[in-house]
Protein backbone atom coordinates (compact mmCIF):
# COMPACT_ATOMS: atom_id res chain seq x y z
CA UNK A 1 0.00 0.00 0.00
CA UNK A 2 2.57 2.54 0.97
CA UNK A 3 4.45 1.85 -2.85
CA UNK A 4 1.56 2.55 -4.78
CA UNK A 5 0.96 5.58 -2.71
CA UNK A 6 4.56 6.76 -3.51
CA UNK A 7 4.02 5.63 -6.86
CA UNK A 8 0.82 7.83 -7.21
CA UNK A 9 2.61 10.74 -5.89
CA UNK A 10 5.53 10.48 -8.34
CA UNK A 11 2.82 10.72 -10.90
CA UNK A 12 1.01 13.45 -9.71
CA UNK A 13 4.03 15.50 -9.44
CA UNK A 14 5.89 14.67 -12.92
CA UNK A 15 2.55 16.06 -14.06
CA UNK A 16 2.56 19.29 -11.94
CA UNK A 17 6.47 19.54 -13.32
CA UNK A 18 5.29 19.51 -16.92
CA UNK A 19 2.99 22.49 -16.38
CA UNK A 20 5.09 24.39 -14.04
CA UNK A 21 6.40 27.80 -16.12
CA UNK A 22 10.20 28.26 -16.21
CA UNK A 23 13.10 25.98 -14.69
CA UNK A 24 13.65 25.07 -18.10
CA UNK A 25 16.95 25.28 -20.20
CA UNK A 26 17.96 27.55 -22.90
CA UNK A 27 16.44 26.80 -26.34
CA UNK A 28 19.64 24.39 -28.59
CA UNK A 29 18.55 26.20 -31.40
CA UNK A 30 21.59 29.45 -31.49
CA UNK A 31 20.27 32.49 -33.76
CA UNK A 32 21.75 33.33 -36.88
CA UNK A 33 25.49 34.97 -36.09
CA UNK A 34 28.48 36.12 -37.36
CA UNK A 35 30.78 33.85 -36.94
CA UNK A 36 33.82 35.95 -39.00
CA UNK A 37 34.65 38.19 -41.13
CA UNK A 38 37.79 38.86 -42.61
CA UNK A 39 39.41 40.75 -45.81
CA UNK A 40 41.29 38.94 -48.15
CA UNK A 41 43.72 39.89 -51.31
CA UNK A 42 44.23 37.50 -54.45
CA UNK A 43 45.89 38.86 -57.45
CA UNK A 44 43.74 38.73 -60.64
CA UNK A 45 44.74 35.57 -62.90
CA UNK A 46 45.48 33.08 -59.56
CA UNK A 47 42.70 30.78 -58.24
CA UNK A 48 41.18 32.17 -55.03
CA UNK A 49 40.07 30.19 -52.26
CA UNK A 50 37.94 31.61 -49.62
CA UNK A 51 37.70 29.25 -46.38
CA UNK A 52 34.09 27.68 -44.98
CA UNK A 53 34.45 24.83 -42.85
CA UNK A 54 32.43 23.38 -40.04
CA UNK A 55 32.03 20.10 -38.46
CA UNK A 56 28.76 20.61 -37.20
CA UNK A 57 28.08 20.45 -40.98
CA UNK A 58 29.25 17.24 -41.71
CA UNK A 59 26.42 14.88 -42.79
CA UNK A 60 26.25 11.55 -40.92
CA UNK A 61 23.88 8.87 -40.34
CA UNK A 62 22.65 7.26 -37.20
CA UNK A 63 24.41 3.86 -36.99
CA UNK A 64 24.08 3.34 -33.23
CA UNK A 65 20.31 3.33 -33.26
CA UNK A 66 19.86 6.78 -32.26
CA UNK A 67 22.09 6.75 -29.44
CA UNK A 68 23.26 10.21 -30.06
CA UNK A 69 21.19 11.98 -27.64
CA UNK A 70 21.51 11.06 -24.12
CA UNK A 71 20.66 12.70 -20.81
CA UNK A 72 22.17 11.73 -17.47
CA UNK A 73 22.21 13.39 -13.82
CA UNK A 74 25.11 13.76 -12.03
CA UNK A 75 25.77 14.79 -7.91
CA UNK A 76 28.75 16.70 -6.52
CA UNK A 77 29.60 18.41 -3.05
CA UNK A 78 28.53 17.13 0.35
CA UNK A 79 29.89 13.89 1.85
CA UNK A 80 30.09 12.49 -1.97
CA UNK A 81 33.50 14.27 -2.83
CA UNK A 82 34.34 14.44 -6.67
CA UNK A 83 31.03 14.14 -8.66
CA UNK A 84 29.30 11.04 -9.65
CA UNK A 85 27.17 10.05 -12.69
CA UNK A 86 23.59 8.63 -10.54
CA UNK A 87 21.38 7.68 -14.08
CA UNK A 88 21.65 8.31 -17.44
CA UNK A 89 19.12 7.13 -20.38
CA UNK A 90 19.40 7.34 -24.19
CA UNK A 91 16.38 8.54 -26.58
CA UNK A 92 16.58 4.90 -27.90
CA UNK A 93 14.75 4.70 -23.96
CA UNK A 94 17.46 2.52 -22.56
CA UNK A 95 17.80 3.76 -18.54
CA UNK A 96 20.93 2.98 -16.26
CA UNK A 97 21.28 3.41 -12.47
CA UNK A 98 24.70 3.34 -11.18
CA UNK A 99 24.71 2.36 -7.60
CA UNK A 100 23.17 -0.17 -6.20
CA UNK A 101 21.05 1.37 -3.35
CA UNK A 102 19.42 4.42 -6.48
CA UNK A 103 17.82 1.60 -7.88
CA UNK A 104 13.75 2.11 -7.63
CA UNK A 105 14.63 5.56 -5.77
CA UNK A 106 15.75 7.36 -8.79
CA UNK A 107 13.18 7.41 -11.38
CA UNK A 108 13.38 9.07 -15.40
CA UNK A 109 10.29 9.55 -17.57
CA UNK A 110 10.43 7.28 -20.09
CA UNK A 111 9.14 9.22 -22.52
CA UNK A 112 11.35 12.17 -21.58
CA UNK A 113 12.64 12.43 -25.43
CA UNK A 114 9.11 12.81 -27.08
CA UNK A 115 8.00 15.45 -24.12
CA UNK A 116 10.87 17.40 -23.07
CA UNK A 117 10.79 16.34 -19.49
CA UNK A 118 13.73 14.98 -18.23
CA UNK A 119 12.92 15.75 -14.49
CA UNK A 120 14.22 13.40 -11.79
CA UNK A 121 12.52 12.02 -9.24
CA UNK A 122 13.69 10.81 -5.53
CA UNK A 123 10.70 8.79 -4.30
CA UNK A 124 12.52 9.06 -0.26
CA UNK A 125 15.01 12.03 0.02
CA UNK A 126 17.53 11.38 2.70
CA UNK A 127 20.71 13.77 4.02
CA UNK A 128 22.91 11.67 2.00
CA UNK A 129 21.28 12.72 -0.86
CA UNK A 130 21.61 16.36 -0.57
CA UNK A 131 24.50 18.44 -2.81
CA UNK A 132 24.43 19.53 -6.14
CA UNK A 133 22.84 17.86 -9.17
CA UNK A 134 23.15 18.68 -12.68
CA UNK A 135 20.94 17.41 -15.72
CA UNK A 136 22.92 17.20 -18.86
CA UNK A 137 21.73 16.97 -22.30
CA UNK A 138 24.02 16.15 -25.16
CA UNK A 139 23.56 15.57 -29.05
CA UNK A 140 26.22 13.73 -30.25
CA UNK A 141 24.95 14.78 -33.91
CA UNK A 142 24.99 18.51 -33.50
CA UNK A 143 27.33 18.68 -31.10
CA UNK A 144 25.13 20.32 -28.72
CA UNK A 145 25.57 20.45 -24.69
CA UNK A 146 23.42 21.62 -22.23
CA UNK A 147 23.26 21.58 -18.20
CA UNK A 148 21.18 22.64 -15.49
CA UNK A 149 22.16 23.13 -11.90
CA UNK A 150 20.07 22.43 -8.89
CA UNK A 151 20.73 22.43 -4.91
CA UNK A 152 19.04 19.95 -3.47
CA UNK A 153 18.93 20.23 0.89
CA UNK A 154 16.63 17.61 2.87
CA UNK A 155 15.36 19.40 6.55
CA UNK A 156 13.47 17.42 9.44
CA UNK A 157 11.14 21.21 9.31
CA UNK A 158 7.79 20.88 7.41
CA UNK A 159 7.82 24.40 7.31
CA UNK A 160 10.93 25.08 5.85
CA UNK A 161 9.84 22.92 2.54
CA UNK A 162 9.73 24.92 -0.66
CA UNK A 163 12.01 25.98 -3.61
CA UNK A 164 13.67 29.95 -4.32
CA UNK A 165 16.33 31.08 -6.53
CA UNK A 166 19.17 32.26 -5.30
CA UNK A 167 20.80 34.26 -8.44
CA UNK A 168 22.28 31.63 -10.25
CA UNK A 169 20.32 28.46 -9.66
CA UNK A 170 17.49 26.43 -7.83
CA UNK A 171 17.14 25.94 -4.63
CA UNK A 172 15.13 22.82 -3.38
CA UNK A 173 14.57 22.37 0.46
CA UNK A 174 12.15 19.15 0.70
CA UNK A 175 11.23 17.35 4.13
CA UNK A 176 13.08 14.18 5.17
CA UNK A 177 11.47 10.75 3.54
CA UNK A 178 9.68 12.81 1.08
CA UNK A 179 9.86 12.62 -2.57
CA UNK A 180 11.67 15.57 -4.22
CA UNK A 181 11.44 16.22 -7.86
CA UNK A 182 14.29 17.80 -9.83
CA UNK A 183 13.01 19.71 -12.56
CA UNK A 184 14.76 20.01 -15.72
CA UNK A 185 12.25 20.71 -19.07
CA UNK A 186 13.78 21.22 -22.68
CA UNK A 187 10.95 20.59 -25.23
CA UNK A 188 13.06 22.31 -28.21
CA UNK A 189 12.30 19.99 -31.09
CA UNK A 190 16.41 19.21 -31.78
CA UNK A 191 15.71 17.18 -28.52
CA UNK A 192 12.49 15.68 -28.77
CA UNK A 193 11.48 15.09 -32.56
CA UNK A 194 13.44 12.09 -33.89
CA UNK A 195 12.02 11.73 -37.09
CA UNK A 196 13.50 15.62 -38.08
CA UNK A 197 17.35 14.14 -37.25
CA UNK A 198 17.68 13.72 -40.99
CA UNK A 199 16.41 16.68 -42.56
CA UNK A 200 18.47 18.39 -45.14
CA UNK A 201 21.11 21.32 -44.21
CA UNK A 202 21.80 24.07 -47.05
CA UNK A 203 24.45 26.13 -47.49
CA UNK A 204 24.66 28.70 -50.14
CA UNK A 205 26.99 31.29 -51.27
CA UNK A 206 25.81 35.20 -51.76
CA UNK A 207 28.04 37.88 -53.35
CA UNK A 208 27.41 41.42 -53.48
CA UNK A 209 29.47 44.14 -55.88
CA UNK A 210 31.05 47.02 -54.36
CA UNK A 211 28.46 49.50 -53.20
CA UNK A 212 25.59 46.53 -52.96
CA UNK A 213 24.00 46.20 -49.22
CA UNK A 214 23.31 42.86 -48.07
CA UNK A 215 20.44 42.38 -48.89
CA UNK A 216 20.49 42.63 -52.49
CA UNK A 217 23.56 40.12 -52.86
CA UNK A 218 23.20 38.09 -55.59
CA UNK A 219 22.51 34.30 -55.12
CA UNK A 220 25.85 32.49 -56.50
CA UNK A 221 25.40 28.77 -55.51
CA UNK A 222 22.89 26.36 -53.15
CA UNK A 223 24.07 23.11 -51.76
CA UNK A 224 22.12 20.51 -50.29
CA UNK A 225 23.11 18.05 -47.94
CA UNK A 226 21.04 15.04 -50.82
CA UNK A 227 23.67 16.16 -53.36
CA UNK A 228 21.30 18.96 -55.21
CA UNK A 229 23.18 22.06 -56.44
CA UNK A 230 22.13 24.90 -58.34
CA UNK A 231 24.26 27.91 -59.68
CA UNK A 232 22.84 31.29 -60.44
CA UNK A 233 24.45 34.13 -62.02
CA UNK A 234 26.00 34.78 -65.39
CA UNK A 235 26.59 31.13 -67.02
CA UNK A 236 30.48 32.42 -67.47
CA UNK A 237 31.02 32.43 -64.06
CA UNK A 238 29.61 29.44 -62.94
CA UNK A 239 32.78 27.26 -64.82
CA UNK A 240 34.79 28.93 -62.33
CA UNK A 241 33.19 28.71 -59.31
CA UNK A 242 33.28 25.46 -57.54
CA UNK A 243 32.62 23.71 -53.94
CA UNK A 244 34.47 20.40 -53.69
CA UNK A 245 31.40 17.31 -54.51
CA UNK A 246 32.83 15.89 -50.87
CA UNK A 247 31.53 19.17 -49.26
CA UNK A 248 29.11 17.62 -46.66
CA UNK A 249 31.33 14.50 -45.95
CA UNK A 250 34.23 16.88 -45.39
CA UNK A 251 32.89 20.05 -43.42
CA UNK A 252 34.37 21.76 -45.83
CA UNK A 253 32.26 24.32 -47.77
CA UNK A 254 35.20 26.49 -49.07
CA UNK A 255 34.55 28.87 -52.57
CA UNK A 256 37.14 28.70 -55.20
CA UNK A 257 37.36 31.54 -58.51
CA UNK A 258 39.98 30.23 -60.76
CA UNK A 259 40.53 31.40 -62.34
CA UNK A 260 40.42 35.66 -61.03
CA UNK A 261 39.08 38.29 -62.69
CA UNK A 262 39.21 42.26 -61.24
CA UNK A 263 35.41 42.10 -61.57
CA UNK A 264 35.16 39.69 -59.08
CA UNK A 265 35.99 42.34 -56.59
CA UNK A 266 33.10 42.30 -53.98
CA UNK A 267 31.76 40.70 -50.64
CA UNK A 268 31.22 36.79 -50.18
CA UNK A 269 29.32 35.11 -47.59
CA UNK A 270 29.19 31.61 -46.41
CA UNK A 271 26.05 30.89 -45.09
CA UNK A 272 25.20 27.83 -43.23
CA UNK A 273 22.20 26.53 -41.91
CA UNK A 274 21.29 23.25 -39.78
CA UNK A 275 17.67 23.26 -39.14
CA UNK A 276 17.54 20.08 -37.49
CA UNK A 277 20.14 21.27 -35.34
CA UNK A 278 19.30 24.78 -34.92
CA UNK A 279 22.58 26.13 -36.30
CA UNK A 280 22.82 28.90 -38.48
CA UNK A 281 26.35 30.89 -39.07
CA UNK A 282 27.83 33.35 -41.84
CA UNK A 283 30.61 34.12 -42.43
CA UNK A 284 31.82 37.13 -44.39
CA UNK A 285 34.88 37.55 -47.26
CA UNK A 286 35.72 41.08 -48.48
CA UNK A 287 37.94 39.89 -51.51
CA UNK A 288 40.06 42.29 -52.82
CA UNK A 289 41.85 41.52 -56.69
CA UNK A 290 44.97 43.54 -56.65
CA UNK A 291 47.34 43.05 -60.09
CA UNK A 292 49.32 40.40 -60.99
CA UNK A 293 53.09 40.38 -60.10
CA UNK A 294 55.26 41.41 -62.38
CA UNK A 295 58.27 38.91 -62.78
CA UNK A 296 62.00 40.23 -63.17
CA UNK A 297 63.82 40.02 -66.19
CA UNK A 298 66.90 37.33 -65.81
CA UNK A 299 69.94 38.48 -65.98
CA UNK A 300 71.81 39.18 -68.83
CA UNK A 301 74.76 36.44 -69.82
CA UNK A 302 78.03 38.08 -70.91
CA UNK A 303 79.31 36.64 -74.03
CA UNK A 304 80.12 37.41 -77.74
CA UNK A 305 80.50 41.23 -76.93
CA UNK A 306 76.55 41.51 -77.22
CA UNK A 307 74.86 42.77 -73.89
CA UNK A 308 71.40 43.48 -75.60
CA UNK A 309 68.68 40.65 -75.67
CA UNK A 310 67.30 40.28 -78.87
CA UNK A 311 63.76 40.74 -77.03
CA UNK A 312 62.87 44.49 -77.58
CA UNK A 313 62.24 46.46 -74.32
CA UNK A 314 59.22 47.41 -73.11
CA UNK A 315 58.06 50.93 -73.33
CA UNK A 316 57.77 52.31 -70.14
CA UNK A 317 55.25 54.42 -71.00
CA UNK A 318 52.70 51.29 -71.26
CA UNK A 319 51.12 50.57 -67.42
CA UNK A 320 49.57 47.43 -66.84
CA UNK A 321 45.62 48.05 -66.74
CA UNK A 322 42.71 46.23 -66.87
CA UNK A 323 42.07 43.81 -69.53
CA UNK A 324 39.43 45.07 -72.29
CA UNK A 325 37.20 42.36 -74.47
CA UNK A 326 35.78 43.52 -77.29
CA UNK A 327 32.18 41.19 -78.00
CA UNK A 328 31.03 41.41 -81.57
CA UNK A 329 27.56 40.86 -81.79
CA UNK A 330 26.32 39.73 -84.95
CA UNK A 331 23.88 41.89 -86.94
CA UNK A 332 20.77 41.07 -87.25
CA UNK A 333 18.58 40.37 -90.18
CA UNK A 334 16.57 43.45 -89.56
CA UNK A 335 19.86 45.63 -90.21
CA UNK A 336 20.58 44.01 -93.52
CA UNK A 337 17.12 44.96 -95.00
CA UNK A 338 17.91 48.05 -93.45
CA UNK A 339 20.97 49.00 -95.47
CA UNK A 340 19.13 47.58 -98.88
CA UNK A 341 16.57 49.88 -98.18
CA UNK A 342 19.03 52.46 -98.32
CA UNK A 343 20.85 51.45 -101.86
CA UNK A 344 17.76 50.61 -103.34
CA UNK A 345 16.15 54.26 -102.24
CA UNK A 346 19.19 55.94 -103.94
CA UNK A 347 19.54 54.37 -106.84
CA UNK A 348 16.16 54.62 -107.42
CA UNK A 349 16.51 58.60 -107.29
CA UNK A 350 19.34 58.36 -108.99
CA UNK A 351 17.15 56.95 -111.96
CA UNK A 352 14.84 59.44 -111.32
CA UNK A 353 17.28 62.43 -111.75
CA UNK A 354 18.73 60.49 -115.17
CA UNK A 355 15.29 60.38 -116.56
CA UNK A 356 14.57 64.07 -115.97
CA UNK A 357 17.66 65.00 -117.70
CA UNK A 358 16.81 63.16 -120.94
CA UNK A 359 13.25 64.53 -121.54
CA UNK A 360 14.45 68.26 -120.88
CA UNK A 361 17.28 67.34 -123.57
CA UNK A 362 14.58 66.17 -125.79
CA UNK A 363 12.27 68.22 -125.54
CA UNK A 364 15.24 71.23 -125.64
CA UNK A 365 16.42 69.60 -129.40
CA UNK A 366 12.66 69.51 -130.80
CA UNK A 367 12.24 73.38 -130.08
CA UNK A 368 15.58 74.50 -131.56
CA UNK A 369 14.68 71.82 -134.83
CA UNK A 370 11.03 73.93 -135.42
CA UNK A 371 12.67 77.28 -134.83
CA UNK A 372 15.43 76.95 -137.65
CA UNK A 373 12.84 75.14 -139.87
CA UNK A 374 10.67 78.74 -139.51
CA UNK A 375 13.65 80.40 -140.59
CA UNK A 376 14.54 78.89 -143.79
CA UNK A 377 10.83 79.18 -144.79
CA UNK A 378 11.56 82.48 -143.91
CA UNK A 379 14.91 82.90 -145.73
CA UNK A 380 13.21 81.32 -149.21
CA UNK A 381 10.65 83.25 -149.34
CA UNK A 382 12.91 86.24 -148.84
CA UNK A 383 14.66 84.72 -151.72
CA UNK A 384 11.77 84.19 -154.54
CA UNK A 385 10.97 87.83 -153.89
CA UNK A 386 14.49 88.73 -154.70
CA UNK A 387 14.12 86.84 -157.46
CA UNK A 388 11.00 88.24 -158.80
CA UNK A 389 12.68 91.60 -158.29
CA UNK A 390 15.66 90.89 -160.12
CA UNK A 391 13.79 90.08 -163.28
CA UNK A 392 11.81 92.90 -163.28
CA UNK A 393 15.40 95.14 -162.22
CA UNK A 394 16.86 93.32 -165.65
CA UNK A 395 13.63 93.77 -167.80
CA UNK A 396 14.88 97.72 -166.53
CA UNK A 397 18.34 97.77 -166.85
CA UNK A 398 17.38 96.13 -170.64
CA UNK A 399 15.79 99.50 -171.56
CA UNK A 400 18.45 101.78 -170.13
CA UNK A 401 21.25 99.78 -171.91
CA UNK A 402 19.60 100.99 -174.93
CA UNK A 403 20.04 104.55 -173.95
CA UNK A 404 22.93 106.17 -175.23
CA UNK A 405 24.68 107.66 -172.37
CA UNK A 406 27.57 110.20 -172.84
CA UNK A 407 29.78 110.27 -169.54
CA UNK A 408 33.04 111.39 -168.86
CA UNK A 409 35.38 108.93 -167.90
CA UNK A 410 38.88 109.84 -165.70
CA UNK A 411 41.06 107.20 -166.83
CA UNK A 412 40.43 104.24 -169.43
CA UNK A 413 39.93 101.67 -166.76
CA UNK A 414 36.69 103.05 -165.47
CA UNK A 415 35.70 103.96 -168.97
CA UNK A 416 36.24 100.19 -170.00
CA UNK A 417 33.96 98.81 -166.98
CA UNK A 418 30.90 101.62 -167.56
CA UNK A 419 30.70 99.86 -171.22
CA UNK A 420 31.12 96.79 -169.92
CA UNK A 421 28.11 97.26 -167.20
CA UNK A 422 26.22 99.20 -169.91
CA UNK A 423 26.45 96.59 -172.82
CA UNK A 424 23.95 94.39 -173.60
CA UNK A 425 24.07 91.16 -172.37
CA UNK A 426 22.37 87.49 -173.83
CA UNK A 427 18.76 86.72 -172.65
CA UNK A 428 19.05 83.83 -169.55
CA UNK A 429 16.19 81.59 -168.47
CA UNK A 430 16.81 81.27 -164.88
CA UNK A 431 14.56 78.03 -163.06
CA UNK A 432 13.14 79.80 -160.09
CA UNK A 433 11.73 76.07 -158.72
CA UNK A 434 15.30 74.86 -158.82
CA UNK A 435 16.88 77.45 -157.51
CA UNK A 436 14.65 77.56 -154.91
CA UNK A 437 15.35 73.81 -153.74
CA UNK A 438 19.09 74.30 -153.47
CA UNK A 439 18.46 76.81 -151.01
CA UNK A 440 16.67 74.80 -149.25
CA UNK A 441 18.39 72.33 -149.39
CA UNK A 442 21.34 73.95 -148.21
């Protein structure tokens, strides 16, 4: 009868320890931080490497039958000396008391890793069992580990039962033969949901130019823990930008450029996230490309008199800069019509103007051909009047050869050429019509 009492009561207060606010430990899951950030210098041409490693990171399988979380109380100070491990119990649900005399005194929930309550229980509290007692909690697969701290006195005073805080920690004070319970509560889901142990972590890579706040950086590479990667950016810079395949097996997340360009200049971030294990960290490159080295010329050998190199030197008025590339894009087929337009518009005017040119010729020679046509009809008929007029000037001249004119001559020349002019001369027939078509004709 009296078990089954104490057994009722260890009930009844496990359940008034679930409900209780407070008492419980820090959440596992850290917020996102900073973890560095540091300022490197590569000189353009090299292969950069900027480091991102973390063993939290590294993605491994359960193969002791999820064993890797584990809780276990431990008791220091007093009469005990050093500290002692009294229980421990794995989320698998396997429990183990140390000494002999905690059996069936020191009791665990059983189902502490699906609730969060990983109280402990002294069904008969005795002086011997007063001292300090920590409850630690450790993932062995995020490398997490947490502890609690409580005093725990026993007193023969009723009265003098209860709990306070003294600054730092609990303080229990719980009658002598009566159960205590040491409360310790963690429901954070790292420790209590085991089907979530083997959810995916990501990492990606950002990078933002110089001038570019953070958040606008531009996405440069995911990685998931099932092998999926995708790149982003400008497809020529994702054949030099690579993560090693073995990242997840390795821890080691680390960014190579190879090779370096002076546009690379800029900020890089690492970021990686755990959300099974609550971890999420960045860490932050400022990557500076300076130039590349320039090498010194060997030294001259003496020999043969000669102490020039048949290289020629450099000017020193050249300074190394950065590297231009000239793209040629190809024109397009709306460019070509373009320009035929063009050739085919002028030589089309130029048609135009030619055919102008030839009708005012034209029409210039058919003008000047009726105008010199209007003439000679002129000119002949100037010429059959003539004509007409020279008869009837003969027919005269006929009747005043007849005359007999006495004139006075000064010399014998002039005498001789007055007869002459005066004589008479033969009758001609003269063919007007004839006459009148070699003019014309001419």
């Amino acid at each position: 009868m009296e078990l089954l009492s104490r057994v009722l009561l260890w009930k009844l207060v496990l359940l008034l320890g679930e409900c209780a606010v407070g008492k419980s430990l820090r959440p596992a899951t850290p917020g996102s931080s900073v973890v560095s950030e540091v300022t490197v210098n590569w000189a353009a041409g090299t292969g950069a490497v900027l480091r991102c490693q973390s063993p939290r990171m590294v993605w491994t399988q359960d193969r002791l039958h999820d064993r890797q979380r584990v809780v276990h109380w431990d008791l220091s100070g007093g009469s005990h000396g050093p500290a002692r491990r009294l229980v421990d119990m794995y989320s698998a649900g396997e429990q183990r008391v140390y000494e002999p005399r905690d059996r069936g005194r020191l009791l665990l929930s059983s189902s502490a890793f699906y609730d969060g309550n990983f109280s402990l229980l002294i069904s008969a509290a005795e002086e011997t069992d007063e001292g300090l007692y920590t409850c630690n909690l450790h993932h062995h697969y995020c490398h997490l580990y947490e502890s609690l701290a409580i005093v725990l006195k026993v007193t023969d005073d009723p009265l003098a039962a209860g709990a306070h805080w003294d600054g730092e920690k609990e303080v229990l004070v719980v009658e002598r033969g009566a159960p205590a319970l040491l409360t310790c509560v963690n429901r954070a889901h790292v420790w209590t949901d085991r089907h979530l142990e083997e959810a995916q972590q990501v990492v990606h890579w950002d990078r933002q130019p110089p001038g570019v706040p953070h958040d606008r950086a531009d996405r440069l590479l995911d990685l998931y823990a099932s092998g999926e990667r995708r790149a982003y950016g400008p497809p020529f810079l994702h054949d030099r930008v690579t993560v090693g395949t073995d990242a997840f097996a390795r821890g080691d997340f680390s960014l190579r450029i190879d090779p370096l360009e002076p546009a690379d200049e800029g900020t890089y971030s690492c970021h990686l996230h755990h959300h099974y294990c609550g971890l999420h960290e960045r860490r932050i490159f400022h990557l500076k490309v300076t130039e590349p080295a320039v090498e010194p010329r060997p030294p001259e050998s003496p020999g043969n008199g000669s102490s020039h190199s048949s290289a020629p030197n450099p000017d020193p008025s050249l300074t190394h800069g950065r590297s231009v590339i000239n793209v040629i894009v190809p024109e397009g087929r709306a460019h070509f019509f373009q320009q035929l337009g063009y050739v085919l518009a002028t030589l089309l005017l130029f048609i135009l103007l030619l055919i102008t040119v030839v009708l005012a010729t034209r029409k210039r020679r058919h003008r000047g051909g009726y105008a010199s046509s209007d003439k000679k009809l002129e000119k002949s008929k100037g010429k059959d009047l003539n004509m007409a007029e020279l008869a009837v000037v003969s027919g005269d001249q006929a009747l005043y050869r007849s005359e007999d004119i006495q004139l006075d001559y000064k010399n014998n020349i002039l005498k001789e050429r007055a007869e002459l002019a005066h004589s008479p001369l033969p009758a001609k027939n003269i063919d007007l019509d004839k006459e009148f078509r070699k003019e014309y004709c001419k």
